[in-house]
C-alpha atoms as a PDB file:
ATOM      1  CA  UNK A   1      -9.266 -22.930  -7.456  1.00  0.00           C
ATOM      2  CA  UNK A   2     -11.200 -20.758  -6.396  1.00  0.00           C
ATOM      3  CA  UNK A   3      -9.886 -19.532  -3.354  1.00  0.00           C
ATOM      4  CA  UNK A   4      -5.892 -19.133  -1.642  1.00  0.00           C
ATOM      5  CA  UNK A   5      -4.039 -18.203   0.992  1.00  0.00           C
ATOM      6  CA  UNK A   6      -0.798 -16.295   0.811  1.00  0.00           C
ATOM      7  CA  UNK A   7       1.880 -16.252   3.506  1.00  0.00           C
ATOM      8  CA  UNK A   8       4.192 -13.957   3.386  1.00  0.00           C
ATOM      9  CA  UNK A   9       5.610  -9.827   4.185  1.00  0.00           C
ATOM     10  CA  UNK A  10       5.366  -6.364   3.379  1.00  0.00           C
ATOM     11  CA  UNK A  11       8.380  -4.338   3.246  1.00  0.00           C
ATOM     12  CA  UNK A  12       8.975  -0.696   2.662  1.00  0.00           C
ATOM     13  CA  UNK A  13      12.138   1.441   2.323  1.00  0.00           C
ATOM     14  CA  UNK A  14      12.584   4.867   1.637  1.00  0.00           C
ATOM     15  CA  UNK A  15      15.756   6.850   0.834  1.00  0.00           C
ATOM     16  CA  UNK A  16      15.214  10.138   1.373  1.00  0.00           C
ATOM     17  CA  UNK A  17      15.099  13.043   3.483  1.00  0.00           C
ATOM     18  CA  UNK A  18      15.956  10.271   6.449  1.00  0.00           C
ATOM     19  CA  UNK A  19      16.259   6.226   5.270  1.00  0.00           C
ATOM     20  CA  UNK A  20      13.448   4.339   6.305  1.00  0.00           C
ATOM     21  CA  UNK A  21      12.677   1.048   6.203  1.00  0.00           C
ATOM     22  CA  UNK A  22       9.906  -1.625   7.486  1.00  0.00           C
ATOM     23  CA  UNK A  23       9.494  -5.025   7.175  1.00  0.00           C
ATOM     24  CA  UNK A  24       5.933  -7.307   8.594  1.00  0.00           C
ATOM     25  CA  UNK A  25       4.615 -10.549   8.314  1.00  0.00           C
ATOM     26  CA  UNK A  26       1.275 -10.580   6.632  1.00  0.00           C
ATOM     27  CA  UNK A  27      -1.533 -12.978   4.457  1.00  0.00           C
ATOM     28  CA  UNK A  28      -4.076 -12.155   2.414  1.00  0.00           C
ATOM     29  CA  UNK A  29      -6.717 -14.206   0.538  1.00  0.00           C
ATOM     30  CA  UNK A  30      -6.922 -14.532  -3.007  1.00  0.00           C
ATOM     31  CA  UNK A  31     -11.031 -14.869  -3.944  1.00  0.00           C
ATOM     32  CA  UNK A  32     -12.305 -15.807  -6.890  1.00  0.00           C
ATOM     33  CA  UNK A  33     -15.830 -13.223  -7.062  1.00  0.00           C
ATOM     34  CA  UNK A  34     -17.684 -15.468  -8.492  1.00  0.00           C
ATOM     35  CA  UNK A  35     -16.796 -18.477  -5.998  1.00  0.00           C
ATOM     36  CA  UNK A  36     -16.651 -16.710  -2.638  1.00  0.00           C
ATOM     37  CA  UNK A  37     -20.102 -17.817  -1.595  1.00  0.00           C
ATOM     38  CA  UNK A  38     -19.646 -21.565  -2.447  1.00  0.00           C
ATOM     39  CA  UNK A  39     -16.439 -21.485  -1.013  1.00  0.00           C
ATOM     40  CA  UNK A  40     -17.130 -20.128   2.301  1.00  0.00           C
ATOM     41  CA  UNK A  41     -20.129 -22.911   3.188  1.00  0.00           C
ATOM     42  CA  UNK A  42     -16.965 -25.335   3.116  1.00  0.00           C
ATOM     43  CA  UNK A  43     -15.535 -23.677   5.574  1.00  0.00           C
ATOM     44  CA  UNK A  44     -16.353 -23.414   9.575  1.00  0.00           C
ATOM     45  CA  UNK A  45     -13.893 -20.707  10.545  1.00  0.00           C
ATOM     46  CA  UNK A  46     -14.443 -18.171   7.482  1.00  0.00           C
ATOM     47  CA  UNK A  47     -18.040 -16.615   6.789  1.00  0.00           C
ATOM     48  CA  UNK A  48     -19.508 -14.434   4.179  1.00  0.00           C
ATOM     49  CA  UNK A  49     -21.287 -11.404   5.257  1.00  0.00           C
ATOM     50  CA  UNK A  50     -21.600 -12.012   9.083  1.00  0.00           C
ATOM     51  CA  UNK A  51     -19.478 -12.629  12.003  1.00  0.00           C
ATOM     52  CA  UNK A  52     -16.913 -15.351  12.293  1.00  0.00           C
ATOM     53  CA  UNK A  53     -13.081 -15.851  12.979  1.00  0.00           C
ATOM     54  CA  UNK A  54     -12.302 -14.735   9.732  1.00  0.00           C
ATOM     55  CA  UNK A  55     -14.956 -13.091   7.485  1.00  0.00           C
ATOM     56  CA  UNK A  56     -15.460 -11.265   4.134  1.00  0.00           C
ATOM     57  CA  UNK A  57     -17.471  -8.228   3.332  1.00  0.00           C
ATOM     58  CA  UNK A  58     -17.972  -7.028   0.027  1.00  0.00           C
ATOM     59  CA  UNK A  59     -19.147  -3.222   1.170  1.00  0.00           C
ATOM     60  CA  UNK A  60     -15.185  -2.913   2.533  1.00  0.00           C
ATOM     61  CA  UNK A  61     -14.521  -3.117  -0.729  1.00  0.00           C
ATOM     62  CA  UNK A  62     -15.190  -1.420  -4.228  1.00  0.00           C
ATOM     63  CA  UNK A  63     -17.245   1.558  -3.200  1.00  0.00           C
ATOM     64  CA  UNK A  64     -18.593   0.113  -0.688  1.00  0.00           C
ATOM     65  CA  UNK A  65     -22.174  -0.151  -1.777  1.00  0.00           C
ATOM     66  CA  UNK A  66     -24.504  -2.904  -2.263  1.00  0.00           C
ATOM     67  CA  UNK A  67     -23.912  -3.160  -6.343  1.00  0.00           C
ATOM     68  CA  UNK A  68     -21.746  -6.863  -6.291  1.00  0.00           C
ATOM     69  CA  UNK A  69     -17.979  -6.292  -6.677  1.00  0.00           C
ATOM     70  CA  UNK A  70     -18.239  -7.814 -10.037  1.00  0.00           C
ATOM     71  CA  UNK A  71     -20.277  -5.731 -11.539  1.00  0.00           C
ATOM     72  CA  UNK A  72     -18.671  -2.643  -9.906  1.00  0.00           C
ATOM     73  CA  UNK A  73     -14.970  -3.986 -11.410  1.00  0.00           C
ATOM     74  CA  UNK A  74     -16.579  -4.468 -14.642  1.00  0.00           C
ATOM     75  CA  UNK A  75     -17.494  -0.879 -15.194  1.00  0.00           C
ATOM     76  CA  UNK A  76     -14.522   0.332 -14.192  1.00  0.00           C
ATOM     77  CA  UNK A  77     -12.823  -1.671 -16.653  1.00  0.00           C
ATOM     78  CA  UNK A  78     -15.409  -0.579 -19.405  1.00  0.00           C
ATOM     79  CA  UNK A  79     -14.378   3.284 -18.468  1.00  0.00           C
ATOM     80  CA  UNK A  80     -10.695   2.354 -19.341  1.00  0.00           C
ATOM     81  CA  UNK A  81     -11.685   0.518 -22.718  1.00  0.00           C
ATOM     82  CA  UNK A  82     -11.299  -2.728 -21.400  1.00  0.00           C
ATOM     83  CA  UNK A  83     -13.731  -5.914 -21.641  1.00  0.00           C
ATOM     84  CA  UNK A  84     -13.372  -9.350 -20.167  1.00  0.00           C
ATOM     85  CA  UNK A  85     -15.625 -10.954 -21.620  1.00  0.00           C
ATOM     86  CA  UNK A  86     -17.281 -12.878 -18.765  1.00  0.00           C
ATOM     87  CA  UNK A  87     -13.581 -13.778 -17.730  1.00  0.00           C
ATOM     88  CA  UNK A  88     -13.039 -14.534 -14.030  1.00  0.00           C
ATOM     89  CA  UNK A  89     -12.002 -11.853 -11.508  1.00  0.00           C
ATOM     90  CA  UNK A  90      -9.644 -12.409  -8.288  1.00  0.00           C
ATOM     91  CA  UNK A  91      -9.298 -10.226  -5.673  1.00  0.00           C
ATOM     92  CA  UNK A  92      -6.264 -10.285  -3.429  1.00  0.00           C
ATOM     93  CA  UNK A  93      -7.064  -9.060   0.319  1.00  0.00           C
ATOM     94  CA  UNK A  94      -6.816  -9.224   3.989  1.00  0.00           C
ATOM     95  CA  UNK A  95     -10.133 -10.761   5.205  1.00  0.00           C
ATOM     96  CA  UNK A  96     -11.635  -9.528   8.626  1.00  0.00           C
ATOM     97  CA  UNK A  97     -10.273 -11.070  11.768  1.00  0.00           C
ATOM     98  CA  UNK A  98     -13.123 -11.197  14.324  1.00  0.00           C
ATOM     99  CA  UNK A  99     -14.924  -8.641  12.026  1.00  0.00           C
ATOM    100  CA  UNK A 100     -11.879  -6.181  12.102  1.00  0.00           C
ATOM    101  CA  UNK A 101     -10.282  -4.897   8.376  1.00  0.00           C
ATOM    102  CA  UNK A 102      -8.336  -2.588   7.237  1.00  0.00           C
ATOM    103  CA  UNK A 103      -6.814  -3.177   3.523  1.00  0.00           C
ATOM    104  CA  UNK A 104      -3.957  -0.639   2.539  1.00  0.00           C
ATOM    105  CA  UNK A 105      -3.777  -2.253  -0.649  1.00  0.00           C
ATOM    106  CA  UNK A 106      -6.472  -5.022  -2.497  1.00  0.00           C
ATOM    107  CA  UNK A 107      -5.847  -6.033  -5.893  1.00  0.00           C
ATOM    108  CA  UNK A 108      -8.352  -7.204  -8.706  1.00  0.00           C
ATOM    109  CA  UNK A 109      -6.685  -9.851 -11.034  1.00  0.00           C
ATOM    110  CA  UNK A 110      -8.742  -9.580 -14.111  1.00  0.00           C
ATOM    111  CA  UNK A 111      -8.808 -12.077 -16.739  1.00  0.00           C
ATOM    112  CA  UNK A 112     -10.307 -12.283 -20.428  1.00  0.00           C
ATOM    113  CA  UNK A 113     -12.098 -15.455 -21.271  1.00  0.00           C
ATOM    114  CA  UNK A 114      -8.936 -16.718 -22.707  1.00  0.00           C
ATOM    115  CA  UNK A 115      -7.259 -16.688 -19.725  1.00  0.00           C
ATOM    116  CA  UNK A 116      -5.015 -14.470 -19.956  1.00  0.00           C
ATOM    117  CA  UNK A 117      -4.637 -11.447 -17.434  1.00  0.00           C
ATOM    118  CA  UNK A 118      -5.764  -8.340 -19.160  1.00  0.00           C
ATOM    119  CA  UNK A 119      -6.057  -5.708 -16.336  1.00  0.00           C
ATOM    120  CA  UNK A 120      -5.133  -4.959 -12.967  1.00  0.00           C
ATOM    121  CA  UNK A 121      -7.437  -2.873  -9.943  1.00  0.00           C
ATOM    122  CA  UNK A 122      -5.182  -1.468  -7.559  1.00  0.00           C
ATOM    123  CA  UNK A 123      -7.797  -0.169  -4.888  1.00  0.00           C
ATOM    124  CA  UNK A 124      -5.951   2.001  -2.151  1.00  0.00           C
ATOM    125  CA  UNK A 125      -7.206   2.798   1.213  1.00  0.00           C
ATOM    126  CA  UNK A 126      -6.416   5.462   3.119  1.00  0.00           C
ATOM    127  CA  UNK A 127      -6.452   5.985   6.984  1.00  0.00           C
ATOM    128  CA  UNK A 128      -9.470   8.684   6.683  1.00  0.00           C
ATOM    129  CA  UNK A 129     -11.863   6.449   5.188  1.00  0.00           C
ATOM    130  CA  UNK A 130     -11.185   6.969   1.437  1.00  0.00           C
ATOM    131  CA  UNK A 131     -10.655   4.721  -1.104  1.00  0.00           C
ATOM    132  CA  UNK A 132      -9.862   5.116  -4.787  1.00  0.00           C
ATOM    133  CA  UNK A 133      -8.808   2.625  -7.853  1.00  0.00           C
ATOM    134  CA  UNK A 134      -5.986   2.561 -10.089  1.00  0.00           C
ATOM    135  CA  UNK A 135      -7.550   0.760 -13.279  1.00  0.00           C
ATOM    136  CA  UNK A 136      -4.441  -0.761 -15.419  1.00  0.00           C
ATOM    137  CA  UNK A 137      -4.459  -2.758 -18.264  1.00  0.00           C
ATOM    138  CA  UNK A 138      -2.214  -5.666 -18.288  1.00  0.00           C
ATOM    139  CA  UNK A 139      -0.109  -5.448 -21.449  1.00  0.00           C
ATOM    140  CA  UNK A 140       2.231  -8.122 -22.238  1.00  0.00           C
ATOM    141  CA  UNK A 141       3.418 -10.583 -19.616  1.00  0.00           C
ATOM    142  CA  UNK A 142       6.566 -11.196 -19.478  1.00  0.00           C
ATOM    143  CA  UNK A 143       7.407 -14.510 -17.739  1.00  0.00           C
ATOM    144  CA  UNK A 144       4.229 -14.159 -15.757  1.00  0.00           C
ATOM    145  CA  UNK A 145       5.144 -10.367 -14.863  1.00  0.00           C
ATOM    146  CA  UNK A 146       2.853  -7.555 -15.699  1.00  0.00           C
ATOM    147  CA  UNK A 147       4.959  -4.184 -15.565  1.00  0.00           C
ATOM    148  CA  UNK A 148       2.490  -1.097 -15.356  1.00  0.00           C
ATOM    149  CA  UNK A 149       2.917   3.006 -14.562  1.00  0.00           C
ATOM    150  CA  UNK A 150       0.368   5.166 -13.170  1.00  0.00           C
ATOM    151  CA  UNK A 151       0.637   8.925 -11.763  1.00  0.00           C
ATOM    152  CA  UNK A 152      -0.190   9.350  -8.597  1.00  0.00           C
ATOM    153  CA  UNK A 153      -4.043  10.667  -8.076  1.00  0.00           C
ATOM    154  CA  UNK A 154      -4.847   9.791  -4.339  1.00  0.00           C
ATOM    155  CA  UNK A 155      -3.591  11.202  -1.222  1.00  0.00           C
ATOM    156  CA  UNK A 156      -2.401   8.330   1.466  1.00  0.00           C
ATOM    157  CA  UNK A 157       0.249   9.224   3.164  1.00  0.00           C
ATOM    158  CA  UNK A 158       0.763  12.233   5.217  1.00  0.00           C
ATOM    159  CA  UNK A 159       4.627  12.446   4.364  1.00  0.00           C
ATOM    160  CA  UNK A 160       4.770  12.253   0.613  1.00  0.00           C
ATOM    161  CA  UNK A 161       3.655  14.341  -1.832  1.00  0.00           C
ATOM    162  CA  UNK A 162       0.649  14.204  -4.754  1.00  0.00           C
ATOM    163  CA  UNK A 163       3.426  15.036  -7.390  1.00  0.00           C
ATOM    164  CA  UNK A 164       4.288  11.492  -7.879  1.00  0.00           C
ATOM    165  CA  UNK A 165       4.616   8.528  -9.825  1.00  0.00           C
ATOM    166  CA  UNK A 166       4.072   4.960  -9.211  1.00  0.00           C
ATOM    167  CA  UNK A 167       5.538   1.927 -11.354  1.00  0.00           C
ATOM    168  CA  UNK A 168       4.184  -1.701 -10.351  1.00  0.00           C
ATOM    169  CA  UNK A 169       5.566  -4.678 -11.037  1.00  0.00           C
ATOM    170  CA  UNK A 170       3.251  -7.714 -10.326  1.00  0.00           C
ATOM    171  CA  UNK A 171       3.352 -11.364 -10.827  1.00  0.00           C
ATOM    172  CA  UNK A 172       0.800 -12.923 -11.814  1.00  0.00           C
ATOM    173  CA  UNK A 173      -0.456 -14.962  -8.652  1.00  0.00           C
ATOM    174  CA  UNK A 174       0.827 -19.169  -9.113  1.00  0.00           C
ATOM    175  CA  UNK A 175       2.464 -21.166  -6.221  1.00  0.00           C
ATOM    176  CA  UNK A 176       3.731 -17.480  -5.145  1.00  0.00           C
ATOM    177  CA  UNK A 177       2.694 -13.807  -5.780  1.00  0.00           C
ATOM    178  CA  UNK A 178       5.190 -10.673  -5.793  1.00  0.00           C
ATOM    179  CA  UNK A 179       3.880  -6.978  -5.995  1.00  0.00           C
ATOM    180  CA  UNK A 180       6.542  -4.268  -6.220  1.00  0.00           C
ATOM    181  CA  UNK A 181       6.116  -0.331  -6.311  1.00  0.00           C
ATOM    182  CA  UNK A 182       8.372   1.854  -6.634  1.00  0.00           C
ATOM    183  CA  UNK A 183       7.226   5.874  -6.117  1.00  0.00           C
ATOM    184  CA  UNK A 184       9.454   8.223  -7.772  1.00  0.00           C
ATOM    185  CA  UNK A 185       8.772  12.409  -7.485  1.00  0.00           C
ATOM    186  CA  UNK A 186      10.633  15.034  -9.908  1.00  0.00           C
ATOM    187  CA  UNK A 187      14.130  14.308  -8.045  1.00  0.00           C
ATOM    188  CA  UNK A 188      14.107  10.350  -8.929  1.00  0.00           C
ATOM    189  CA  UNK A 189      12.933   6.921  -6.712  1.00  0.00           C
ATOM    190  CA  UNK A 190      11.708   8.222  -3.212  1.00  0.00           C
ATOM    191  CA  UNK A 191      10.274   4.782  -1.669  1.00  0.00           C
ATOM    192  CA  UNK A 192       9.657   1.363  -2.831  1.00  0.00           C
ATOM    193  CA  UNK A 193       6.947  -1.096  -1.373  1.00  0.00           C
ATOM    194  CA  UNK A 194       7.332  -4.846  -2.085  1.00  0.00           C
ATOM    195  CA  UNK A 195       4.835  -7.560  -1.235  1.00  0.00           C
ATOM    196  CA  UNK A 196       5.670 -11.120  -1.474  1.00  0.00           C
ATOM    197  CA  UNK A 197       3.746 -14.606  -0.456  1.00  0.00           C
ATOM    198  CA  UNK A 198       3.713 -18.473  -0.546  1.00  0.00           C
ATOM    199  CA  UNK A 199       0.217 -20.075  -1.564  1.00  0.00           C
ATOM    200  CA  UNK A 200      -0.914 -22.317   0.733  1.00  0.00           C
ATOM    201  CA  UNK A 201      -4.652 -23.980   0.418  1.00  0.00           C
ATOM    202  CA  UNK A 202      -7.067 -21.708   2.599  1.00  0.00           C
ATOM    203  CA  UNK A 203      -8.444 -24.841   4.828  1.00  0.00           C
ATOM    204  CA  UNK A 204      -9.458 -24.398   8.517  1.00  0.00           C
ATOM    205  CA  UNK A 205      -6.585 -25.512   9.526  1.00  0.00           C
ATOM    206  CA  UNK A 206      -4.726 -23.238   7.383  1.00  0.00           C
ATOM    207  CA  UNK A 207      -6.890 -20.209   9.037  1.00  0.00           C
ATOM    208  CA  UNK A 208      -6.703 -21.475  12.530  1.00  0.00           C
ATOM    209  CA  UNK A 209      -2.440 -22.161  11.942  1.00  0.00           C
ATOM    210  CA  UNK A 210      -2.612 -17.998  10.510  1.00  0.00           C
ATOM    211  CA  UNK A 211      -4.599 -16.698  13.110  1.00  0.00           C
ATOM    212  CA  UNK A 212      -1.978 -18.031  15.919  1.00  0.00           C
ATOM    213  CA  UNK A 213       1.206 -17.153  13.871  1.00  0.00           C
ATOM    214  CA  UNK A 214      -0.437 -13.752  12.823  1.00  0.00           C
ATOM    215  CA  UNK A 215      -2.302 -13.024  15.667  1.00  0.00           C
ATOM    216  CA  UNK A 216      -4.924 -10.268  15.510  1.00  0.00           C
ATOM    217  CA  UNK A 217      -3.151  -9.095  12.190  1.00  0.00           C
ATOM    218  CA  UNK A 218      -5.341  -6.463  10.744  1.00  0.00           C
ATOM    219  CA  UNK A 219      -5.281  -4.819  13.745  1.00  0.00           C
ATOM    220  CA  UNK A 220      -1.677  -4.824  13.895  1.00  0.00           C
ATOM    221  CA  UNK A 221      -2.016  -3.085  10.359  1.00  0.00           C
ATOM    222  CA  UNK A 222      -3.251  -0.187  11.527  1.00  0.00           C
ATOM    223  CA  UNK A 223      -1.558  -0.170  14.107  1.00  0.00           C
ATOM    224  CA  UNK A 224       1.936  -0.668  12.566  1.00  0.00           C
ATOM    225  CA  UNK A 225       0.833   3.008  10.068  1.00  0.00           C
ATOM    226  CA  UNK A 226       0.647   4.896  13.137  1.00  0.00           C
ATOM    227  CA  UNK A 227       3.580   3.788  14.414  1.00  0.00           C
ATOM    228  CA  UNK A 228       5.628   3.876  11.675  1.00  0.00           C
ATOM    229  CA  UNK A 229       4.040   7.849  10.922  1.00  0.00           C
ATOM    230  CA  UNK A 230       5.456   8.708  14.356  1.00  0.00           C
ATOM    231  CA  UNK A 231       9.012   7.153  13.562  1.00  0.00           C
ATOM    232  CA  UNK A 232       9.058   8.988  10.668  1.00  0.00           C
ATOM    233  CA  UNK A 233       8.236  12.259  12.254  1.00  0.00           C
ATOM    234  CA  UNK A 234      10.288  11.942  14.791  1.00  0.00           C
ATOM    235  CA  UNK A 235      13.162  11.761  12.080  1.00  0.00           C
ATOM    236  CA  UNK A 236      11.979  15.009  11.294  1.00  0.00           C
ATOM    237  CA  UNK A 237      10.606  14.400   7.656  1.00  0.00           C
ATOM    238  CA  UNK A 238       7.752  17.274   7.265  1.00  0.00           C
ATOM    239  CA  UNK A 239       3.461  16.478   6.751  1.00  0.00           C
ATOM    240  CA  UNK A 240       2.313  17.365   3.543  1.00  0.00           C
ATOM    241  CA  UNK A 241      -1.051  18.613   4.189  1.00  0.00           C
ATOM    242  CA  UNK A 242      -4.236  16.541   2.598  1.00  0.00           C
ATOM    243  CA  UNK A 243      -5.559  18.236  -0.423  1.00  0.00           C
ATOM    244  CA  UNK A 244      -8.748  20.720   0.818  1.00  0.00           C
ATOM    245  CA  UNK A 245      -7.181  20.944   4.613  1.00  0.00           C
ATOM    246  CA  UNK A 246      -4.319  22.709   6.430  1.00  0.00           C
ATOM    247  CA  UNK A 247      -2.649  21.573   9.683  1.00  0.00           C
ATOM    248  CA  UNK A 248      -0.188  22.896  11.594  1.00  0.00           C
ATOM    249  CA  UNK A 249       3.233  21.482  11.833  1.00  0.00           C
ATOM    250  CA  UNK A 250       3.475  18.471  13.965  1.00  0.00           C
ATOM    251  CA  UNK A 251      -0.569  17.979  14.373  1.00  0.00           C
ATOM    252  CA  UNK A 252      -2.443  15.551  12.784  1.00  0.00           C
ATOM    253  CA  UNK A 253      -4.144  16.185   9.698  1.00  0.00           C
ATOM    254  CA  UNK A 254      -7.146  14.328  10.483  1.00  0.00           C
ATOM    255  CA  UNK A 255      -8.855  11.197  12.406  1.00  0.00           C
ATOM    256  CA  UNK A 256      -8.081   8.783  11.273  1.00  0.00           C
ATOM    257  CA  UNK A 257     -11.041   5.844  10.774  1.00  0.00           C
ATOM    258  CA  UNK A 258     -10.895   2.413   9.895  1.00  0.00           C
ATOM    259  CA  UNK A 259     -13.848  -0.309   9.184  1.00  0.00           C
ATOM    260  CA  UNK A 260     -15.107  -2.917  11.449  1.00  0.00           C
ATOM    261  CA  UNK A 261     -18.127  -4.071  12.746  1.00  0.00           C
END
């Protein structure tokens, strides 16, 4: 197929300097790259490249230039050693809702022309308008799960440190998907993020049943990081200052932007 919808939540917990812990009810799409434009002339409530309900743009994505997402996943696969082949490519995402995004976390499923998965894209956003790509290759699959470390390169949140390390564990996506990460600094596990869905078939009725049950969801993203970063400072756990600036304690350390149209 090539398109999905996944229903499901996002949950984070952290254990130290205070516990923490969130928990909210999200979907994302799963699109195959080379299908989305097919697949969204089926559709009346989804669009590709313009304004509707729900819509996709490719520039909120990848570096956010015109070069196709393909092509842009393909070289960074080439810079880690790793070819497909002409295999397919999925990308796992919130869409824009009434032209509204904001992705903390959209993931490129990359295939070899086998089949088989042979690399993952973990593209991060951040709330100041950065983005940056964690380019893993698969390995072997264990029943379907693809176990993967990476150090931690990109700055995202404003209370943990750079000096980190992240360990996914990601299921390959079938009647459900499951993303775990666990980020661990030199005294052990600090925080763990889990993501976890049903597939449904993405149908206009599926979209329109979404948009009522998750109403206005991507804005409720952003809006849930800002007010989970003021529960967590009013538990007292200190900023770490972004890399290049300096703020004083308590302020913000920047403003923070998001996409839309």
């Amino acid at each position: 197929m090539s398109a999905a919808l996944y229903v499901g939540s996002v949950m984070h917990r952290r254990v130290r300097p205070r516990p923490h812990r969130l928990r909210y009810r999200v979907f994302w799409m799963l699109l195959d790259l080379d299908g989305i434009a097919t697949f969204a002339e089926r559709l009346r409530l989804f669009s590709l490249g313009r304004f509707n309900l729900f819509s996709f743009k490719a520039s909120d994505h990848g570096d956010g230039s015109t070069t196709p997402l393909r092509a842009q996943a393909e070289a960074k696969l080439r810079n880690a050693g790793i070819s497909l082949e002409g295999g397919r490519i999925t990308l796992l995402c919130m869409p824009r809702i009434l032209g509204y995004v904001f992705n903390p976390l959209s993931i490129y499923y990359c295939y070899a022309r086998n089949g088989e998965l042979a690399a993952l894209i973990y593209q991060v956003h951040n709330t100041f308008g950065e983005r940056h790509s964690y380019v893993l290759a698969a390995g072997d699959a264990a029943d379907d799960v693809v176990s993967q470390q990476a150090k931690k390169t990109f700055y995202v949140s404003p209370f943990l440190d750079m000096n980190m390390r992240y360990a996914f564990r990601t299921r390959i996506p079938g009647d459900a998907l499951s993303v775990s990460i666990l980020g661990s600094d030199t005294q052990g596990p600090l925080i763990t993020a889990v993501m976890t869905g049903r597939r449904r078939a993405l149908t206009d009725a599926a979209l329109l049943r979404v948009f009522v049950t998750h109403p206005l969801l991507t804005l409720k993203v952003i809006g849930g990081i800002h007010w989970e970063a003021a529960r967590l400072w009013l538990k007292g756990i200190r900023l770490v200052p972004r890399p290049g600036t300096k703020a004083p304690t308590g302020q913000p350390l920047a403003t923070p932007r998001v996409q839309h149209d």
